[in-house]
N, C-alpha and C. Protein backbone atom coordinates (compact mmCIF):
# COMPACT_ATOMS: atom_id res chain seq x y z
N UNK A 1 0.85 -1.18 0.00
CA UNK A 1 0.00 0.00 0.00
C UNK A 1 0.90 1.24 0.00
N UNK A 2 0.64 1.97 -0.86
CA UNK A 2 1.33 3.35 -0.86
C UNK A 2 0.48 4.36 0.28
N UNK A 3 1.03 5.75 0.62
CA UNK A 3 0.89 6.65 1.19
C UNK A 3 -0.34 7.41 0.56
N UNK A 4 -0.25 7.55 -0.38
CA UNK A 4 -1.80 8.23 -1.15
C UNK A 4 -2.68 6.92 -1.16
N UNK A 5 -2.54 5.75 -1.38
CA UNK A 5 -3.67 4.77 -0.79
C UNK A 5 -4.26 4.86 0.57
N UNK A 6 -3.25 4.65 1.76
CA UNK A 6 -3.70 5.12 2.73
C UNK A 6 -4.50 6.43 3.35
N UNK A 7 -3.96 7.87 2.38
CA UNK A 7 -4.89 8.32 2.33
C UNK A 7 -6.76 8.40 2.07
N UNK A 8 -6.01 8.02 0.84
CA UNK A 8 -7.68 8.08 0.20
C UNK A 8 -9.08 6.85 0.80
N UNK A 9 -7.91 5.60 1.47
CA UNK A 9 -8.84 4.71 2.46
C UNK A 9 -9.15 5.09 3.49
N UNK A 10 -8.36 6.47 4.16
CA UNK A 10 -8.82 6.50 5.45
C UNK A 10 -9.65 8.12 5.83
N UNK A 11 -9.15 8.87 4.48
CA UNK A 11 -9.79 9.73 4.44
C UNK A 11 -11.55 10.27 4.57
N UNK A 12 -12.14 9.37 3.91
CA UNK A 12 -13.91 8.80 4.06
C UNK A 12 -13.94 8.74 5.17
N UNK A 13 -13.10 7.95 6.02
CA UNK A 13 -13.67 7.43 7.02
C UNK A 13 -13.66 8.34 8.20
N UNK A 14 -12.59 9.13 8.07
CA UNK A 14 -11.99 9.56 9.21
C UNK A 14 -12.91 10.91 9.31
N UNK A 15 -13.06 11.73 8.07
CA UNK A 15 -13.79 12.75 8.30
C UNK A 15 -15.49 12.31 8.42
N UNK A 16 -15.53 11.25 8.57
CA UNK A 16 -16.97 10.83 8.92
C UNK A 16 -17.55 10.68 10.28
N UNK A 17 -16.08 11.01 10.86
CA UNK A 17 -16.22 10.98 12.14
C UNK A 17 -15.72 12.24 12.87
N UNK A 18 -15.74 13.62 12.02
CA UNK A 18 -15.07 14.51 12.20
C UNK A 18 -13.79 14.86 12.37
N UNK A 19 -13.22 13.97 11.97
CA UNK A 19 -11.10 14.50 11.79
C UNK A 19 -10.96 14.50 10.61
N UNK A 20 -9.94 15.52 10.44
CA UNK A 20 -9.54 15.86 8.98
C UNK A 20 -7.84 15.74 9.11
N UNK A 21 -7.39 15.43 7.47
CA UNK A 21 -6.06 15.34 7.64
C UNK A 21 -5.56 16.52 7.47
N UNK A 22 -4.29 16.99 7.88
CA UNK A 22 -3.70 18.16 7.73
C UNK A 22 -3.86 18.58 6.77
N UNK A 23 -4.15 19.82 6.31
CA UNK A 23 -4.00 20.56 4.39
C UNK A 23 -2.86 20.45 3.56
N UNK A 24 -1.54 20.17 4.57
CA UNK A 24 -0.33 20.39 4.48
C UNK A 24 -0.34 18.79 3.81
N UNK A 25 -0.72 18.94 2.41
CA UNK A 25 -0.60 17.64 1.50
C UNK A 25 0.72 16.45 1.65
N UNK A 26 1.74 17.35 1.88
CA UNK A 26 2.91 16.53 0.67
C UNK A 26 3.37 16.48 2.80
N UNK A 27 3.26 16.90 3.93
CA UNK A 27 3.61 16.69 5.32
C UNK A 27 2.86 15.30 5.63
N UNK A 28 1.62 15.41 5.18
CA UNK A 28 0.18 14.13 5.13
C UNK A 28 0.64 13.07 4.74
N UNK A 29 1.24 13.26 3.50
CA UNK A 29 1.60 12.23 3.00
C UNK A 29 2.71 11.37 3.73
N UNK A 30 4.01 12.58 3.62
CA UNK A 30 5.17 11.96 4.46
C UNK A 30 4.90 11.12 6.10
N UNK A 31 3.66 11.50 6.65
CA UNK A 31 3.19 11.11 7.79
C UNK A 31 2.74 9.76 7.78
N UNK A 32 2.05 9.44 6.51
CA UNK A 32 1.34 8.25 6.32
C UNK A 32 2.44 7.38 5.59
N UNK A 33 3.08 7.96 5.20
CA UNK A 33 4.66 6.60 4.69
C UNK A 33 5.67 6.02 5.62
N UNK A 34 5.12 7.26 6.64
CA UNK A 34 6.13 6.68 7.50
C UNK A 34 5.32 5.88 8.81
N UNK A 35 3.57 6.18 8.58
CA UNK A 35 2.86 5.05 9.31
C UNK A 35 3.26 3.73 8.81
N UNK A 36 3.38 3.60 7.35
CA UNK A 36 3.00 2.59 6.65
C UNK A 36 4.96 1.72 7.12
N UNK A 37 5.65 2.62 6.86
CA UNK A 37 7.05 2.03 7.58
C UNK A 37 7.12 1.78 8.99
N UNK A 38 6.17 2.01 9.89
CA UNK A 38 6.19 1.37 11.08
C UNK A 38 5.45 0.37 11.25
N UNK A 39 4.21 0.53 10.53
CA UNK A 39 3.33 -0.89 10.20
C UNK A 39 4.40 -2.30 9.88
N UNK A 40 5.22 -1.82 8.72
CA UNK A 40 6.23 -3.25 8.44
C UNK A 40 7.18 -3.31 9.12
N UNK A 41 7.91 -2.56 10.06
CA UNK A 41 8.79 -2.17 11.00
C UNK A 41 8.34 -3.53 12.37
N UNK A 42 6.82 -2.76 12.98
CA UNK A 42 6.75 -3.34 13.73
C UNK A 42 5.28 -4.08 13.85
N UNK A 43 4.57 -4.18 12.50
CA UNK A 43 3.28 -4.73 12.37
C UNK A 43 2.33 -4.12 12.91
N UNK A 44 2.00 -2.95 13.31
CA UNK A 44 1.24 -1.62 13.49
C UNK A 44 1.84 -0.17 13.44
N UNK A 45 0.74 0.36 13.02
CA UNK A 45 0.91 2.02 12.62
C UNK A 45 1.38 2.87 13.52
N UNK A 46 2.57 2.20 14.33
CA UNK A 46 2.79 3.50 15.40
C UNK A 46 3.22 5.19 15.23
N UNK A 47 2.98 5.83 15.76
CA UNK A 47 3.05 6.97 15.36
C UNK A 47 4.64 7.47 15.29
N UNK A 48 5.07 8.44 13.56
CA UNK A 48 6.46 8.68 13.70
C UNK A 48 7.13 9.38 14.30
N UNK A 49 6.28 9.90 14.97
CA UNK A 49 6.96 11.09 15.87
C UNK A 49 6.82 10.77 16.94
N UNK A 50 7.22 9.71 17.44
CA UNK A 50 6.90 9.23 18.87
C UNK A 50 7.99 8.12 18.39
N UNK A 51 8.90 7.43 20.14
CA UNK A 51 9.48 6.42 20.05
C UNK A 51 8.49 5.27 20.25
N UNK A 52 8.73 4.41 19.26
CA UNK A 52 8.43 2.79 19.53
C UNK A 52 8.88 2.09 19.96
N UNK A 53 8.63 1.21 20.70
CA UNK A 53 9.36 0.11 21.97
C UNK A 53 9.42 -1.50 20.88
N UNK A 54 8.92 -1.55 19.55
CA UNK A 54 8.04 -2.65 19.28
C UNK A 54 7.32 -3.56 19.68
N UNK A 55 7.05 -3.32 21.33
CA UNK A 55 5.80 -4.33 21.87
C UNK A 55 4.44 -3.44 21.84
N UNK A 56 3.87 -3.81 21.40
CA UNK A 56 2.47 -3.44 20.94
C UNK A 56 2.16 -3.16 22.24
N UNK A 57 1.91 -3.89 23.26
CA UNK A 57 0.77 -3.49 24.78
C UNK A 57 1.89 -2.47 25.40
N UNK A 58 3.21 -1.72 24.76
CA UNK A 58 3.82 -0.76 25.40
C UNK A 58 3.19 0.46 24.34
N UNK A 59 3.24 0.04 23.16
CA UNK A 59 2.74 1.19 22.64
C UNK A 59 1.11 1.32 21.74
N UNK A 60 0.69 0.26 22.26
CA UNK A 60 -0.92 1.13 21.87
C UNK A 60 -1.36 2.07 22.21
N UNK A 61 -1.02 2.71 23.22
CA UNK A 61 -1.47 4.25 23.38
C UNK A 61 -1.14 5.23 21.82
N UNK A 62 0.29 4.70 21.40
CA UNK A 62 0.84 5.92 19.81
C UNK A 62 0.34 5.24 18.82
N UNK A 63 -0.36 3.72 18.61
CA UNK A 63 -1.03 3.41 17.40
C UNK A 63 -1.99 4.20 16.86
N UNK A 64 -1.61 4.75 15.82
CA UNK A 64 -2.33 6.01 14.95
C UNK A 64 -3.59 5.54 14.55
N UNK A 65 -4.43 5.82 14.83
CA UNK A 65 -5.01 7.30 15.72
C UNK A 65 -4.18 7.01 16.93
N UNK A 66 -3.66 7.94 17.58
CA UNK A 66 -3.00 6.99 19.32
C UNK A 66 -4.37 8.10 20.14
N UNK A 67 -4.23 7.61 21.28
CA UNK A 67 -5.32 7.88 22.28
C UNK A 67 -5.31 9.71 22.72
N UNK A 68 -4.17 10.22 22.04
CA UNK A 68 -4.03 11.66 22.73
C UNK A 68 -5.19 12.34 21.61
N UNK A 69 -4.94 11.72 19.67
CA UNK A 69 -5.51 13.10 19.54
C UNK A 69 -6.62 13.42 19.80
N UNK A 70 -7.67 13.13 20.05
CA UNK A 70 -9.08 13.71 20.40
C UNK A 70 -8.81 14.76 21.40
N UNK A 71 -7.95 14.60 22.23
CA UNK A 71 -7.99 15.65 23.37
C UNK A 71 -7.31 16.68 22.67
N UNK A 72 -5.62 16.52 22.22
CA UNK A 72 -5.14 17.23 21.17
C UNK A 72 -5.87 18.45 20.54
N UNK A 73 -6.74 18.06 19.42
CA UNK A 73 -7.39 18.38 19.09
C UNK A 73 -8.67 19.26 19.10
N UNK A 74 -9.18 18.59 20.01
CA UNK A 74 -10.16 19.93 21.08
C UNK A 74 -9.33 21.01 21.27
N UNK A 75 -8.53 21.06 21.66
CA UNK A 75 -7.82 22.00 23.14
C UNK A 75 -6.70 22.48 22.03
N UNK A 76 -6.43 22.48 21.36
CA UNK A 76 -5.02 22.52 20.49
C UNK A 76 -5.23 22.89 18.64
N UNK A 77 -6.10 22.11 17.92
CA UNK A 77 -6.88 21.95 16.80
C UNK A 77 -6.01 20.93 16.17
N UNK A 78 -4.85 20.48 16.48
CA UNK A 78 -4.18 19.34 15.63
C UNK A 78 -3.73 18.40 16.70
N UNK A 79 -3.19 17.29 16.31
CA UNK A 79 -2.85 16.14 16.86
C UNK A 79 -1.31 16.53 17.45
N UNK A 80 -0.85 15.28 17.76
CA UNK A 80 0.68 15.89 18.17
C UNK A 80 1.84 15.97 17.18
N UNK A 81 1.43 15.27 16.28
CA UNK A 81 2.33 15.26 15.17
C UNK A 81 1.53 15.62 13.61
N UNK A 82 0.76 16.27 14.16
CA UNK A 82 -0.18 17.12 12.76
C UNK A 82 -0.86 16.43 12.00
N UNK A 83 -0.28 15.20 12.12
CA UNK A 83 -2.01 14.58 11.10
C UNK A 83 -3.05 15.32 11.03
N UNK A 84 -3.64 15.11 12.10
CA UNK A 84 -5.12 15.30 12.30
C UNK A 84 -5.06 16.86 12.44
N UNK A 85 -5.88 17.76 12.33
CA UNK A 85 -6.28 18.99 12.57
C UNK A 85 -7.95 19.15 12.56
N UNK A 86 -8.33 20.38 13.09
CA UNK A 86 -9.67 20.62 13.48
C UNK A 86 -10.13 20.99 12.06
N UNK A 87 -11.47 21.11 12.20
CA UNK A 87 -11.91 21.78 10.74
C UNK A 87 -11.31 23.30 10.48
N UNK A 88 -11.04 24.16 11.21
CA UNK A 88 -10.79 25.76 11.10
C UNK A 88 -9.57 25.80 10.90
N UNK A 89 -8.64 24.81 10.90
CA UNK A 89 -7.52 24.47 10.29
C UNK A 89 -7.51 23.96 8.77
N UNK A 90 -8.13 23.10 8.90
CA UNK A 90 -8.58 22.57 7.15
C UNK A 90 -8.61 23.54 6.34
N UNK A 91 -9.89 24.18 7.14
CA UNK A 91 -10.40 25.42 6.39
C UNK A 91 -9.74 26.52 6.27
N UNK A 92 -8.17 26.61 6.73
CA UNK A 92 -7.58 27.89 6.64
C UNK A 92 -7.58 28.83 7.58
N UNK A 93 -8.72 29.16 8.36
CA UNK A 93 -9.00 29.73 9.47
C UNK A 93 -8.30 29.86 10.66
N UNK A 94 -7.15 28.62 10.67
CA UNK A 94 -6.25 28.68 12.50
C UNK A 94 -4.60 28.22 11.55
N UNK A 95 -4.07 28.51 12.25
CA UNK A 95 -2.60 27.55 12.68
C UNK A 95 -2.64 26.58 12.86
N UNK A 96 -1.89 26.00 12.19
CA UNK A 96 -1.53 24.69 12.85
C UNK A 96 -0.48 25.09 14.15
N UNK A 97 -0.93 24.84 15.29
CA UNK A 97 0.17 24.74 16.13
C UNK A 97 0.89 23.60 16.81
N UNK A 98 1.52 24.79 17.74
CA UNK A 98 2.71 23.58 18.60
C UNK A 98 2.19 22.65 19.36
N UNK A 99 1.44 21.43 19.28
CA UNK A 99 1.04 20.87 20.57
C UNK A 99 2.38 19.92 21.61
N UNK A 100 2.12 20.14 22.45
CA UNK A 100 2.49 19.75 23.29
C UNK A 100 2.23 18.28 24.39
N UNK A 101 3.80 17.09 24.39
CA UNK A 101 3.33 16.00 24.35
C UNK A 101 2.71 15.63 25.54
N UNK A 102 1.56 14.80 25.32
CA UNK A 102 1.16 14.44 26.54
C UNK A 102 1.69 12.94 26.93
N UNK A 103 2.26 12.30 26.37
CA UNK A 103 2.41 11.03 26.58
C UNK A 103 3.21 10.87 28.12
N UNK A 104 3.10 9.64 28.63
CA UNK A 104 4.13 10.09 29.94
C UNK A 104 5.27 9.56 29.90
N UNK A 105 6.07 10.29 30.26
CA UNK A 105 7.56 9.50 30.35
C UNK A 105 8.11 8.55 30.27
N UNK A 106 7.36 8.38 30.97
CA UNK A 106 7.65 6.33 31.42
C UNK A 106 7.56 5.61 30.52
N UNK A 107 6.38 5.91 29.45
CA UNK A 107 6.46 5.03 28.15
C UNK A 107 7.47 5.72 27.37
N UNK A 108 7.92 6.65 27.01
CA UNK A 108 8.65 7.22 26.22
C UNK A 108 10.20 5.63 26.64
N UNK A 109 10.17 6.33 27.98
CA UNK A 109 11.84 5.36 28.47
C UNK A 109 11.27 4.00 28.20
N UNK A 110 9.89 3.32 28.12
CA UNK A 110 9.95 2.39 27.94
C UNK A 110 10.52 1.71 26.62
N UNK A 111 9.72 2.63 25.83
CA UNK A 111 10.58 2.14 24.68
C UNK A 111 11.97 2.29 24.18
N UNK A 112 12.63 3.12 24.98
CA UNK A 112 14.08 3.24 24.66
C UNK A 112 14.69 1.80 25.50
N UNK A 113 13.67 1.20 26.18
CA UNK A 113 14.54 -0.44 26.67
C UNK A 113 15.06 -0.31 27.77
């Protein structure tokens, strides 16, 4: 599966549930190639901007969607690593900004071993 496949499969879905992908096309993309390289990396979509431990029950919290962005998102309008953005972002209307990680430490060191 390429990166514009993954788009266009998850795109339907995702804004059907109100998330949109970043506008920032060719960032979107690079985001989702490098889901798709952690998928074969470590057999799920962990998120690239986050360390992976490769045990799955250490990092299902960063399996993309990971559990932060909804909150992200409310409070922020994008995810932590920009995928996702609010609609007034889509739409031109906000910044994408800096969010700030919530993950906790502990998993971070977990996955460094």
């Amino acid at each position: 599966m390429t990166a514009q496949e993954l788009y266009d499969k998850l795109r339907p879905l995702q804004e059907a549930k109100g998330h949109y992908f970043n506008p920032d096309r060719e960032m979107t993309l690079d985001l989702l190639a490098s889901l798709l390289v952690n998928k074969e990396r470590y057999g799920y979509m962990a998120c690239p901007c986050r360390l992976a431990s490769g045990n799955f029950q250490i990092d299902r919290d960063v399996v993309c969607p990971c559990i932060y962005r909804d909150s992200d998102v409310a409070e922020f309008g994008a995810c932590f690593c920009g995928l996702y953005v609010s609609a007034a972002i889509r739409d031109g209307k906000a910044a994408v900004p800096v969010v700030p990680e919530r993950r906790p430490v502990e998993k971070t060191l977990a996955a460094l071993g």
